[in-house]
Protein backbone atom coordinates (compact mmCIF):
# COMPACT_ATOMS: atom_id res chain seq x y z
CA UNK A 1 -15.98 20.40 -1.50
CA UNK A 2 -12.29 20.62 -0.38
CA UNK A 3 -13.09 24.04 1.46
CA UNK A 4 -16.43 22.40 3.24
CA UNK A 5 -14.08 19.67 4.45
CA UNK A 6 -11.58 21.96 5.85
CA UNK A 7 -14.34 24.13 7.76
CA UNK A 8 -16.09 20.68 8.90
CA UNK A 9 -12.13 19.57 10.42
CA UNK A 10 -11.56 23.31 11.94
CA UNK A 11 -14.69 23.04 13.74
CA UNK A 12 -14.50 19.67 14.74
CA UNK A 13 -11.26 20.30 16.05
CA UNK A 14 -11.77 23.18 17.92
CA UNK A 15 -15.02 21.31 19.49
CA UNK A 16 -12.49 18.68 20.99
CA UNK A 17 -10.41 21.53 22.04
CA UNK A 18 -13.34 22.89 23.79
CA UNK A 19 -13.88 20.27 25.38
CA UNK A 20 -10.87 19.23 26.63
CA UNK A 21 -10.53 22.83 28.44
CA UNK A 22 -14.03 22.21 29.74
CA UNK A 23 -13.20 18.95 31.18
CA UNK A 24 -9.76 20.29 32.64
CA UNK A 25 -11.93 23.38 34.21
CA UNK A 26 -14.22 20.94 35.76
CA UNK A 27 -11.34 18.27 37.42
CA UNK A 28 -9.42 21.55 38.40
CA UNK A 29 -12.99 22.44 40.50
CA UNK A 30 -13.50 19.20 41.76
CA UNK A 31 -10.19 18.72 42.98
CA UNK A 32 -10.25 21.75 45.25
CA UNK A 33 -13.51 23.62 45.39
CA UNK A 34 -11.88 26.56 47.82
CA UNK A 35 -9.76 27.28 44.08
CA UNK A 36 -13.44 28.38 43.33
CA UNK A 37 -14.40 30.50 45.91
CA UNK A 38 -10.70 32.14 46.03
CA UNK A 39 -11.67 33.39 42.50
CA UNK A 40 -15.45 34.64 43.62
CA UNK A 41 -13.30 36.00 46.10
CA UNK A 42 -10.65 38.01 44.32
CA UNK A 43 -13.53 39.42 41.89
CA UNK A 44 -15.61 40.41 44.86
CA UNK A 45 -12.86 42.47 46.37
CA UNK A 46 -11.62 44.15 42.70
CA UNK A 47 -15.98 45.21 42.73
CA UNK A 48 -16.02 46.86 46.41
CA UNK A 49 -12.56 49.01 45.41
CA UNK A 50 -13.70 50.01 41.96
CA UNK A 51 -16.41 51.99 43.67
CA UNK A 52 -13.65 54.60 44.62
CA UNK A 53 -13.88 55.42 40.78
CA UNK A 54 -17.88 54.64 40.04
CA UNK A 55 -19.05 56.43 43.03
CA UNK A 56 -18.23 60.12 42.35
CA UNK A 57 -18.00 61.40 46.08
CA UNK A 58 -15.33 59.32 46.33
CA UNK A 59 -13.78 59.51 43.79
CA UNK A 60 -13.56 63.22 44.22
CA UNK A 61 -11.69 62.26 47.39
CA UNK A 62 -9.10 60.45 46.04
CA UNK A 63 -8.66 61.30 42.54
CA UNK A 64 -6.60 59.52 40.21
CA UNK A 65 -5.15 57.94 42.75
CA UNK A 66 -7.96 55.21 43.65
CA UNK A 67 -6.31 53.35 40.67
CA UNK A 68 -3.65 52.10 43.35
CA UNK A 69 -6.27 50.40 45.93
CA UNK A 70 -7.51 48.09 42.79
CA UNK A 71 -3.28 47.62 41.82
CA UNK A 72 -3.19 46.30 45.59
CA UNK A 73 -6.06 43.98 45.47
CA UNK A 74 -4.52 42.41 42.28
CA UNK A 75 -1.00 41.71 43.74
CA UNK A 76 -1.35 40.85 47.52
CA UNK A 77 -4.65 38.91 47.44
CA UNK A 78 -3.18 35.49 47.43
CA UNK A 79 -5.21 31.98 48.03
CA UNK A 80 -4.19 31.20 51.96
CA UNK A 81 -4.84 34.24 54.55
CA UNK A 82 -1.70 34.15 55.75
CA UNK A 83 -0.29 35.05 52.18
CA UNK A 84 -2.52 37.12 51.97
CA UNK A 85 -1.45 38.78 55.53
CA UNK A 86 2.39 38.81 54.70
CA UNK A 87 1.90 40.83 51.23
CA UNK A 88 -0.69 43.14 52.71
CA UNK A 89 0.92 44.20 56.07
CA UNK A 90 4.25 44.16 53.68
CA UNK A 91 2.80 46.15 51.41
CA UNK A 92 1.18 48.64 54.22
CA UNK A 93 4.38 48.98 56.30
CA UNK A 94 6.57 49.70 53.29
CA UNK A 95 4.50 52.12 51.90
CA UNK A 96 4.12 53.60 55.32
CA UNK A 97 7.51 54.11 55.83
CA UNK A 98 8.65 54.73 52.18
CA UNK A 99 6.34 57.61 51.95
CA UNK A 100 7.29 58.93 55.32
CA UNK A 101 10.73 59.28 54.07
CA UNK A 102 10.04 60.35 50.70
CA UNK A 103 8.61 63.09 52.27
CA UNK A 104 11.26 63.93 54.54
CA UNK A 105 13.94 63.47 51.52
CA UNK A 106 12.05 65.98 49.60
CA UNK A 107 11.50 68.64 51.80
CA UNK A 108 15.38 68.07 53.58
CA UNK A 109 16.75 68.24 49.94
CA UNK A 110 14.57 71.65 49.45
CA UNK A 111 17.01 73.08 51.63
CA UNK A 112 19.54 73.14 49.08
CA UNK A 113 18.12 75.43 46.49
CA UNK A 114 16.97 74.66 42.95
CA UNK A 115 20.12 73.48 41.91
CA UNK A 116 20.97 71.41 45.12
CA UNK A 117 17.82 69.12 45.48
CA UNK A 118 18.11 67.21 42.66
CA UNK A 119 21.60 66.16 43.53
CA UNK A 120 20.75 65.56 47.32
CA UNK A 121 17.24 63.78 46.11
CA UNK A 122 19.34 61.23 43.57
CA UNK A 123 21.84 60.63 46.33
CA UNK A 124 19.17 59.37 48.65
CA UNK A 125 17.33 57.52 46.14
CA UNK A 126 21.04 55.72 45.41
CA UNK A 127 22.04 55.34 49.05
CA UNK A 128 18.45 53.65 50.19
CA UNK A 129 17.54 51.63 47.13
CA UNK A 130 21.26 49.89 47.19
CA UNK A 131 21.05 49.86 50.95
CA UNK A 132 17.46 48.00 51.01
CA UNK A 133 18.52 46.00 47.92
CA UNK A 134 21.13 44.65 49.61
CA UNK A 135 19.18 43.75 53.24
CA UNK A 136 17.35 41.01 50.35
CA UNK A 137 19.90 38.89 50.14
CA UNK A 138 19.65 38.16 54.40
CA UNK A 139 17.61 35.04 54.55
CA UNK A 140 15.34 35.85 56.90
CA UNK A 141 14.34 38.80 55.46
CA UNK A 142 13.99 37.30 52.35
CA UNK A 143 11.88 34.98 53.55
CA UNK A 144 9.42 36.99 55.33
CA UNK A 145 10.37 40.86 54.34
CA UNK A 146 11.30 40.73 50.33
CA UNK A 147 7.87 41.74 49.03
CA UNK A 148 7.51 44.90 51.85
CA UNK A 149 11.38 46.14 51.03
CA UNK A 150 10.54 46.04 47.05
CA UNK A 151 7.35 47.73 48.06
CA UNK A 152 9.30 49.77 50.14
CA UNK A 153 12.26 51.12 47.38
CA UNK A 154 9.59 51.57 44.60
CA UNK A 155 7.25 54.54 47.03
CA UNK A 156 9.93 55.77 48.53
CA UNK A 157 11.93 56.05 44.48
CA UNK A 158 8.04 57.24 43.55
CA UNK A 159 7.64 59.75 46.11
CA UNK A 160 11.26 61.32 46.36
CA UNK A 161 11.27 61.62 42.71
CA UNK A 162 7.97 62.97 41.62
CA UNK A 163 7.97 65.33 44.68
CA UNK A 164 10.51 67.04 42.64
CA UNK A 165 7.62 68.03 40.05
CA UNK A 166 4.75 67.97 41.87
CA UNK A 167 4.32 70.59 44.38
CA UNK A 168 1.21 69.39 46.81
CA UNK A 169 3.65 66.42 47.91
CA UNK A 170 1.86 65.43 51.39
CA UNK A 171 -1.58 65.02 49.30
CA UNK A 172 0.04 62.88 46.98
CA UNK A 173 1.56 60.66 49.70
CA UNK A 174 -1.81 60.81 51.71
CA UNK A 175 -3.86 60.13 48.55
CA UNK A 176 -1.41 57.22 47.58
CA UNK A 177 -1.21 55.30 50.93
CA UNK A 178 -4.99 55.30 51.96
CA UNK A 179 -5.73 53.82 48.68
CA UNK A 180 -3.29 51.37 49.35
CA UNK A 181 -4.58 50.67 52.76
CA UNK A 182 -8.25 50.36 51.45
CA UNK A 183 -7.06 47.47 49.01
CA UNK A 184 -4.88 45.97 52.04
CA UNK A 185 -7.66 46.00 54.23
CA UNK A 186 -10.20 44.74 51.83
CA UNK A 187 -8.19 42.04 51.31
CA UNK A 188 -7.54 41.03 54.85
CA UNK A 189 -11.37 41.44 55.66
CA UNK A 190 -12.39 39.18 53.04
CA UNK A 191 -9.40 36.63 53.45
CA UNK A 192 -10.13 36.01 57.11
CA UNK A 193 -14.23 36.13 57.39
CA UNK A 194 -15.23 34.99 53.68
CA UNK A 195 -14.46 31.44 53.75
CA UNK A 196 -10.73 31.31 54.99
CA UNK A 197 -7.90 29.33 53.68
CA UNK A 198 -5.71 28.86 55.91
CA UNK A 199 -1.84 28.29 55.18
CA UNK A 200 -1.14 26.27 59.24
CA UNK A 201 -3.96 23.95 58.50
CA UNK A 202 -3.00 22.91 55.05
CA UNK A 203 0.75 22.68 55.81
CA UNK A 204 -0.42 20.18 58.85
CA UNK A 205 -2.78 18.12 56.72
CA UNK A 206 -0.11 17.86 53.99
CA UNK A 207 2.65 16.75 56.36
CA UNK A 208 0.34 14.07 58.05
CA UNK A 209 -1.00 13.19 54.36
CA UNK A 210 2.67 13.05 53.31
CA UNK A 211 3.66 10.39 56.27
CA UNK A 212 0.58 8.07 55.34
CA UNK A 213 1.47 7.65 51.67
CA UNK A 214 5.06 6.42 52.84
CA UNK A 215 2.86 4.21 55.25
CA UNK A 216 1.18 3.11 52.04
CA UNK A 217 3.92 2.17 50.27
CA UNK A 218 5.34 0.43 52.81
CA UNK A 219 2.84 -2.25 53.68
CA UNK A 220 2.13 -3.24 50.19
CA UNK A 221 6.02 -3.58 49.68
CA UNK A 222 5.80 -6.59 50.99
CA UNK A 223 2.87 -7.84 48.53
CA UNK A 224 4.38 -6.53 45.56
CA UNK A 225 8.38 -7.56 45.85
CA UNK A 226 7.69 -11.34 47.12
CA UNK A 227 5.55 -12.75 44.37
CA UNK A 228 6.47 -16.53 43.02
CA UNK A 229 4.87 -19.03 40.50
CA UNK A 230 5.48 -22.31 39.94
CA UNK A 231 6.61 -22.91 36.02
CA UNK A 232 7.20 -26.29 35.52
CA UNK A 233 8.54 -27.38 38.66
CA UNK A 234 11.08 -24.29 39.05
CA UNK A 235 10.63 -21.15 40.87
CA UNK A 236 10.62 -18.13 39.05
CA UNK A 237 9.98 -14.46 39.94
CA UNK A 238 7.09 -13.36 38.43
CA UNK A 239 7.53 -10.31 36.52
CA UNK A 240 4.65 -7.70 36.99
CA UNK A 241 4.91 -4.24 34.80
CA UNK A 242 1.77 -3.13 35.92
CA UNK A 243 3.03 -2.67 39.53
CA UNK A 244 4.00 1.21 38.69
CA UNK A 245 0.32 1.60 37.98
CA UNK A 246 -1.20 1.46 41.41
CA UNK A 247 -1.10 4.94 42.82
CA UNK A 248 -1.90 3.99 46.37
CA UNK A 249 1.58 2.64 46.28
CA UNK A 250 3.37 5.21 43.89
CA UNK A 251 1.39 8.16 45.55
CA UNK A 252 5.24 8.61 47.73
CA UNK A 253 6.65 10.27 44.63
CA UNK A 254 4.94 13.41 45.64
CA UNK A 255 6.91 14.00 48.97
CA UNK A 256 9.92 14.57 46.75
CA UNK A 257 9.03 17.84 46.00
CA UNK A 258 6.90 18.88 48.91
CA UNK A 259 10.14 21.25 50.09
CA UNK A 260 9.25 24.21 48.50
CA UNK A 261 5.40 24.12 49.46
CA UNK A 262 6.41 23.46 52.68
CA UNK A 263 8.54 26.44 53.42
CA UNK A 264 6.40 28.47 52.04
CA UNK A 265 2.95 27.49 53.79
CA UNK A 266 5.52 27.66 56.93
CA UNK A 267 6.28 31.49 56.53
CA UNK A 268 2.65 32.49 55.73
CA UNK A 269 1.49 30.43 58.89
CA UNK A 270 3.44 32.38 60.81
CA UNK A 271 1.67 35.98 59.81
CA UNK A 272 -1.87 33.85 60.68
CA UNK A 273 -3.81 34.70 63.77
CA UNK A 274 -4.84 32.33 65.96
CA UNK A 275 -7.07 29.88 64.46
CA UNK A 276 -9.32 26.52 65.19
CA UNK A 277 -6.98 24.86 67.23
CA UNK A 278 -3.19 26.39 66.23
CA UNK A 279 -2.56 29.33 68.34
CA UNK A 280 -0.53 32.78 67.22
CA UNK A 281 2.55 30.88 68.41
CA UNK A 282 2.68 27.55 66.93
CA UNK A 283 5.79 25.64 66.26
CA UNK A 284 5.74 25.61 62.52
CA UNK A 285 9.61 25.25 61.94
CA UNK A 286 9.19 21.92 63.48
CA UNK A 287 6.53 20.79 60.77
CA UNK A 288 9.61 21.68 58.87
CA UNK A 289 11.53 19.40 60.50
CA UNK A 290 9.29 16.50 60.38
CA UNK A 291 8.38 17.16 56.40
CA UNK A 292 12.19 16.73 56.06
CA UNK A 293 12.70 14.08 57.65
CA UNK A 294 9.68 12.49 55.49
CA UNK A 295 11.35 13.32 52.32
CA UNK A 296 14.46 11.52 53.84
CA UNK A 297 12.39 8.36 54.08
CA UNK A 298 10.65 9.10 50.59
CA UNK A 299 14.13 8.96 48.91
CA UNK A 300 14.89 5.59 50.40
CA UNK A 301 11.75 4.40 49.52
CA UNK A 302 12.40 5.45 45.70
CA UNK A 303 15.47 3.78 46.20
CA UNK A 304 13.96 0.83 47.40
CA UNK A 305 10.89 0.77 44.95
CA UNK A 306 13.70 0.63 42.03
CA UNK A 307 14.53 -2.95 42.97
CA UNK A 308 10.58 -4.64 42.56
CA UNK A 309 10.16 -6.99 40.10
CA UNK A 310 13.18 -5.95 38.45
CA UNK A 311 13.81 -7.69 34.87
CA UNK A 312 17.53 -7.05 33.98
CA UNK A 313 18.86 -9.25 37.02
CA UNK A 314 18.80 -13.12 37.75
CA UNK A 315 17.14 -13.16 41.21
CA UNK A 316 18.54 -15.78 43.86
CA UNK A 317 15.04 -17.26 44.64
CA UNK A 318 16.12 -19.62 47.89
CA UNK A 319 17.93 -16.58 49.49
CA UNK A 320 14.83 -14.18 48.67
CA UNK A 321 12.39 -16.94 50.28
CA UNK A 322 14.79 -16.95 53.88
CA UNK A 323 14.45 -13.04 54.31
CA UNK A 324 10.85 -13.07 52.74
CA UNK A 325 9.49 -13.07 56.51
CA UNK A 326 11.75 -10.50 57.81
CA UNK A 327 11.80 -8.08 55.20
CA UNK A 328 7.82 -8.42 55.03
CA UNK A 329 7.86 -7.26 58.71
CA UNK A 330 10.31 -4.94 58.49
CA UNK A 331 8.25 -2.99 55.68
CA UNK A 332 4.72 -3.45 57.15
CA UNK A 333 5.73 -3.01 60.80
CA UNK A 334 7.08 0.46 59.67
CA UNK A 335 4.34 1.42 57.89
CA UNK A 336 1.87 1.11 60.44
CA UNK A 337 4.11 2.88 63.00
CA UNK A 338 3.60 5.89 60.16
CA UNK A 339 0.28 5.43 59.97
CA UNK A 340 -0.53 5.69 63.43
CA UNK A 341 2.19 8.65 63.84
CA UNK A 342 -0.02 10.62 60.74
CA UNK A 343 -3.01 10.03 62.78
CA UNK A 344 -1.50 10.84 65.40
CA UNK A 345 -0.73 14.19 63.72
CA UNK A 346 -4.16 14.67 62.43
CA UNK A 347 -5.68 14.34 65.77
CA UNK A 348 -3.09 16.96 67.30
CA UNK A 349 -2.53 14.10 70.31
CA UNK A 350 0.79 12.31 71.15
CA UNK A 351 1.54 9.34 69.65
CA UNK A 352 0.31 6.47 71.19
CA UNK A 353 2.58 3.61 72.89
CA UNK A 354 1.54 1.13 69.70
CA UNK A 355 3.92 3.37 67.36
CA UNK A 356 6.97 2.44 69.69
CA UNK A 357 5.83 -0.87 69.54
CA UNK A 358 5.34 -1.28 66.01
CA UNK A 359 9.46 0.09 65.79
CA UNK A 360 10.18 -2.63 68.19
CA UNK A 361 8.83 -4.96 66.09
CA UNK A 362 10.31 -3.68 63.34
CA UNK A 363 14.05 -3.92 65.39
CA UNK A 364 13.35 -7.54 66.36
CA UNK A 365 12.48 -7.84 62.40
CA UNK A 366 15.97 -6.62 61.98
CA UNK A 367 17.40 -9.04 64.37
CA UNK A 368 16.01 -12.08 62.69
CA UNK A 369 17.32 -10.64 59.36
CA UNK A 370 20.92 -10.17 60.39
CA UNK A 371 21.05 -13.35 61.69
CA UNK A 372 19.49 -15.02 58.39
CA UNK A 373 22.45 -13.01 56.25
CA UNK A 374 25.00 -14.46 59.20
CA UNK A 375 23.80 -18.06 58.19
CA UNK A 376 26.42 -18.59 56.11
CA UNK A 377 24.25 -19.27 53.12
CA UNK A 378 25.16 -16.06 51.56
CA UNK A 379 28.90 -17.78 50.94
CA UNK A 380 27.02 -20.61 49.01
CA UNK A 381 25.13 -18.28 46.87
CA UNK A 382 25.47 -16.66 43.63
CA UNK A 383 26.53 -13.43 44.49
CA UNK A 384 25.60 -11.24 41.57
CA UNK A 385 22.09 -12.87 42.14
CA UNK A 386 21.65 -12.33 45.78
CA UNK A 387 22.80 -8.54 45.47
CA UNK A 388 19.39 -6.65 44.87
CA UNK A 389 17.95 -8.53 47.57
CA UNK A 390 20.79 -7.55 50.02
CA UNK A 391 20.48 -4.25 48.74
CA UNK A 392 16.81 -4.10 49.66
CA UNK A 393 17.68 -5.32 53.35
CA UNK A 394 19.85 -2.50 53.72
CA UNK A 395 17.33 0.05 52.28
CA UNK A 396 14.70 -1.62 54.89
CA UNK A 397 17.11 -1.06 57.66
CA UNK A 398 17.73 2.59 56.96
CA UNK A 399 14.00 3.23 56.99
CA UNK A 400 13.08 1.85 59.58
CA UNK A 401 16.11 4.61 61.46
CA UNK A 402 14.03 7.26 59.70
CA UNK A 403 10.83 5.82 60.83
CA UNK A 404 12.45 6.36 64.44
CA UNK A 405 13.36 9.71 63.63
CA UNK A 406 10.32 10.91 62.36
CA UNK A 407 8.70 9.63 65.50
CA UNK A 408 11.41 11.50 67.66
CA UNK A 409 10.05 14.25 65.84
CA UNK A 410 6.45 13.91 66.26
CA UNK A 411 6.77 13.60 70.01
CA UNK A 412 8.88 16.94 70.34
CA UNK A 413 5.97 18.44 68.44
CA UNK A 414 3.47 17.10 70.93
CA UNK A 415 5.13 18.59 73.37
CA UNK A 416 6.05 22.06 71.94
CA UNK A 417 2.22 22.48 70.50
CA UNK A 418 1.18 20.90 74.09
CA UNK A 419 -0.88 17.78 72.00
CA UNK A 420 -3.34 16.30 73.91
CA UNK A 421 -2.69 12.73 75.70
CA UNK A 422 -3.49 9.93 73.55
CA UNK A 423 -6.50 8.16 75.83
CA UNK A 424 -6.25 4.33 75.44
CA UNK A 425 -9.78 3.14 76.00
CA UNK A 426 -11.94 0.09 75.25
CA UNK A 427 -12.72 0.00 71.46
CA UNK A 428 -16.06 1.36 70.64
CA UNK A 429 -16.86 -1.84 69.05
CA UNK A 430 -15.83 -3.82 72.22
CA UNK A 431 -17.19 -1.06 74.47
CA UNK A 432 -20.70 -1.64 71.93
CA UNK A 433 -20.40 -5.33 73.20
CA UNK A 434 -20.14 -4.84 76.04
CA UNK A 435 -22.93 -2.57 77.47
CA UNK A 436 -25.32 -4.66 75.18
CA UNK A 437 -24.37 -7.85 76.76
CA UNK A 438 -24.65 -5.74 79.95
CA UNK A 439 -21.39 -6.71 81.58
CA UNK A 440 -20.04 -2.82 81.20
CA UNK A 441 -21.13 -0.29 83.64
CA UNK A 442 -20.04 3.17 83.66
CA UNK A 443 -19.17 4.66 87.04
CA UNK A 444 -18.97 8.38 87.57
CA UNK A 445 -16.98 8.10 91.01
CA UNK A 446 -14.77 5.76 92.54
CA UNK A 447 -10.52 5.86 94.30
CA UNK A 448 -9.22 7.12 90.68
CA UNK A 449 -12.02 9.24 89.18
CA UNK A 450 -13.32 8.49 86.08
CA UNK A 451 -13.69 4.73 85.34
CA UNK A 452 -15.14 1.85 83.71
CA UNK A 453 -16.33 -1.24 85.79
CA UNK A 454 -16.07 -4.44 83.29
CA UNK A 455 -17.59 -7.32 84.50
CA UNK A 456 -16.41 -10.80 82.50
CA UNK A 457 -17.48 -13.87 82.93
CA UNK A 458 -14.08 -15.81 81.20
CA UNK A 459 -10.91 -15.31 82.63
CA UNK A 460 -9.46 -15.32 78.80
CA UNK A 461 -11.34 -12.32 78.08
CA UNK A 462 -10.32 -10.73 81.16
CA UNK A 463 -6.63 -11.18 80.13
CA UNK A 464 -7.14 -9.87 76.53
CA UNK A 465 -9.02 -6.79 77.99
CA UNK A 466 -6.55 -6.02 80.57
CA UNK A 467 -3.57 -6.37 77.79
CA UNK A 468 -5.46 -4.12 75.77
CA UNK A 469 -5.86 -1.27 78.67
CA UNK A 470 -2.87 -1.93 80.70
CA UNK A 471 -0.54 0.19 78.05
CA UNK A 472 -1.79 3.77 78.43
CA UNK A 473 -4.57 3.23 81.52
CA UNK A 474 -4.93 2.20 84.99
CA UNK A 475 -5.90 -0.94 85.72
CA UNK A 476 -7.25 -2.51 89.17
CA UNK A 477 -8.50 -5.31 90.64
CA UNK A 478 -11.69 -5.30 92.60
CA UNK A 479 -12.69 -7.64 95.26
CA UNK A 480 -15.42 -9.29 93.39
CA UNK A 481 -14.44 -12.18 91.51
CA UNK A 482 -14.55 -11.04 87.67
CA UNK A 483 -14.46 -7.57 87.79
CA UNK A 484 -11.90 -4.95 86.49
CA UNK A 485 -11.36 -1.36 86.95
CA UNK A 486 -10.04 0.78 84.00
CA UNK A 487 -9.15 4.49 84.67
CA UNK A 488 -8.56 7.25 82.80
């Protein structure tokens, strides 16, 4: 009975074992389909280079040797093309010129005599491979050449070397690199027409992705640190745990460690082609920029989010009520500014005038505050009690100087990926309105070219349509009482 029991808990527990890795398999999936096509990928390459051994005409071409073009599918097919790019034309141009001078060591050393070429072979093996060694530690060749110079010392150590037992040494170099270019190009081929991943698309969704959790955060700050309840007459802060639960708002914490993904979906995007609507050329050091100036922000924010609904200090609730306003604005106004600078960055256009504005509101926000901690009132009050709070103004003012920078940095993008301008219209809704109601008329010519003639029958909602157009468009009167020109 003991041993039936034992056999029933084994399989039991290697059911909910099972399971789980089915379960993880599946959210791994559905969290990033491409993850499953990279795979149907990878195993569709590996089949088209094995047929250098299954098909024997081939193989009878290559030899032994066709076990190198399936090596090179296994190392340089990576998930984004342009990883897959940098490792392959790495991995081509080392070999190339490793086995180019492996050759040339091997037959210069031959010169020497049978007792001479081993000595002149080991001291160009020691004299390159310390040489190229060295060149790693330059950071830009670390950071786009390391894999082709390690590619590059072990041919040209493989070569130089076994040419000194091997006697057909230019059919063992030829062999060895066409394999190697068969699995490069394989690679390439399938990376860039099979469903591509690319690396300069995913580093420009994450960076705009990045900048709207911080925009996130920062309009339910408000929410979440100013929350009151009325206990028997007396004010208390109300003390909610469960605020660390909502991900929407704790979703910032990944922008921390963005640095390293970032850099490195940077360098591949640079081996890319052109593609959709990022040409060969595209400034992708200033996504760098702009995800490090996000991180900046990020860190203030975790700063900031350290001081909500804290439970170890005595909060100062009539000094927290007089900056409740201003630090509410402060936080939301900056968050939409990032929100609309994201979009912004997801649309590839230049910001539009309402992120300034949102800033300004922000400074006036700022304004009101400094004045409200001028008042004097923060003499009459407890000081240990009103210190988180003036912490958390400080923290508000510092992001909302990021906020600026990050928008500094947008704009210079715009301009060095030539964004297209931001075109201010009527909202579709209005616009929806309006034609129904059929006060709108579209005009295809007219004194500034493209236009919209609105005809209004309320003054008010002449004003409020002008005040919407007037930032980025054209506006005009026309002769006819209650009618406006907008132009592009």
């Amino acid at each position: 009975m003991g041993s039936d029991e034992q056999k029933v808990g084994i399989m039991g527990s290697c059911k909910r074992k099972l399971i789980s890795v089915m379960e993880r398999t599946n959210k791994l999936g559905r969290d990033d389909p491409r993850r499953i096509i990279h795979s149907l990928k990878v195993g569709l390459a590996l089949t088209f280079v094995s047929l250098l051994y299954y098909w024997r005409p081939l193989y009878d071409g290559f030899g032994i040797a066709a076990i190198w073009a399936v090596l090179t599918v296994v190392v340089i097919f990576e998930f984004t093309v342009g990883a897959t790019l940098s490792k392959g034309l790495n991995r081509g141009l080392g070999t190339l010129l490793a086995g180019a001078l492996g050759v040339g060591a091997q037959h210069f050393a031959s010169l020497f005599g049978q007792t001479g070429e081993p000595i002149v072979l080991g001291t160009f093996v020691f004299l390159l491979a310390a040489a190229s060694t060295f060149s790693r530690f330059f950071p830009r060749i670390k950071a786009r050449y390391d894999y082709g110079v390690l590619i590059f010392i072990l041919t040209f150590s493989l070569v130089s070397v076994s040419g000194y037992r091997v006697e057909k040494i230019l059919e063992l170099a030829h062999q060895r690199l066409s394999t190697i270019l068969i699995g490069g190009a394989t690679c390439i081929f399938i990376s860039l027409f099979i469903c591509p991943v690319w690396a300069g698309e995913s580093l420009h969704n994450n960076i705009a992705s990045n900048i709207e959790k911080l925009a996130n955060y920062l309009e339910g700050f408000g929410g979440e640190y100013f929350q009151y309840e009325d206990e028997e007459n007396n004010v208390i802060i109300v003390e909610d745990s469960k605020h660390n639960k909502l991900s929407s708002l704790q979703a910032y914490k990944t922008v921390l460690t963005s640095q390293s993904s970032e850099e490195s979906l940077a360098n591949f995007a640079s081996w890319e082609p052109k593609h959709g609507k990022f040409s060969f050329r595209h400034p992708w050091k200033q996504y760098l920029k702009i995800g490090s100036l996000t991180r900046q922000c990020a860190y203030q924010i975790e700063s900031l989010n350290g001081y909500v609904n804290p439970t170890d200090i005595q909060v100062a609730i009539q000094f927290r009520r007089r900056i409740e306003e201003s630090c509410k604005a402060i936080s939301s106004e900056s968050g939409k500014a990032l929100r609309i600078l994201a979009s912004s960055i997801k649309t590839m256009t230049n910001p539009s005038s309402s992120s300034k504005t949102h800033i300004e509101n922000a400074r006036t926000a700022i304004d009101e505050l400094k004045n409200t901690l001028k008042s004097g009132y923060l003499e009459s009050s407890d000081l240990l009690g009103v210190i988180p709070d003036a912490t958390v103004c400080c923290i508000l003012i510092d992001i909302v100087k990021s906020v600026e920078k990050i928008s500094e940095a947008i704009e210079e993008l715009g301009r060095s990926a030539n964004f297209k301008s931001a075109e201010a219209t009527v909202s579709p809704e209005k616009s929806s309105q309006l034609v129904h109601r059929g006060i709108m008329n579209p005009v295809s010519d007219g004194e500034c070219g493209d236009h919209v003639v609105i005809r209004v029958d309320d003054n008010n909602e002449a004003d409020q349509i002008v005040g919407k157009s007037q930032a980025n468009l054209e506006v005009k009167a026309t002769r006819k009482l209650g009618e406006i020109i907008v132009c592009k």
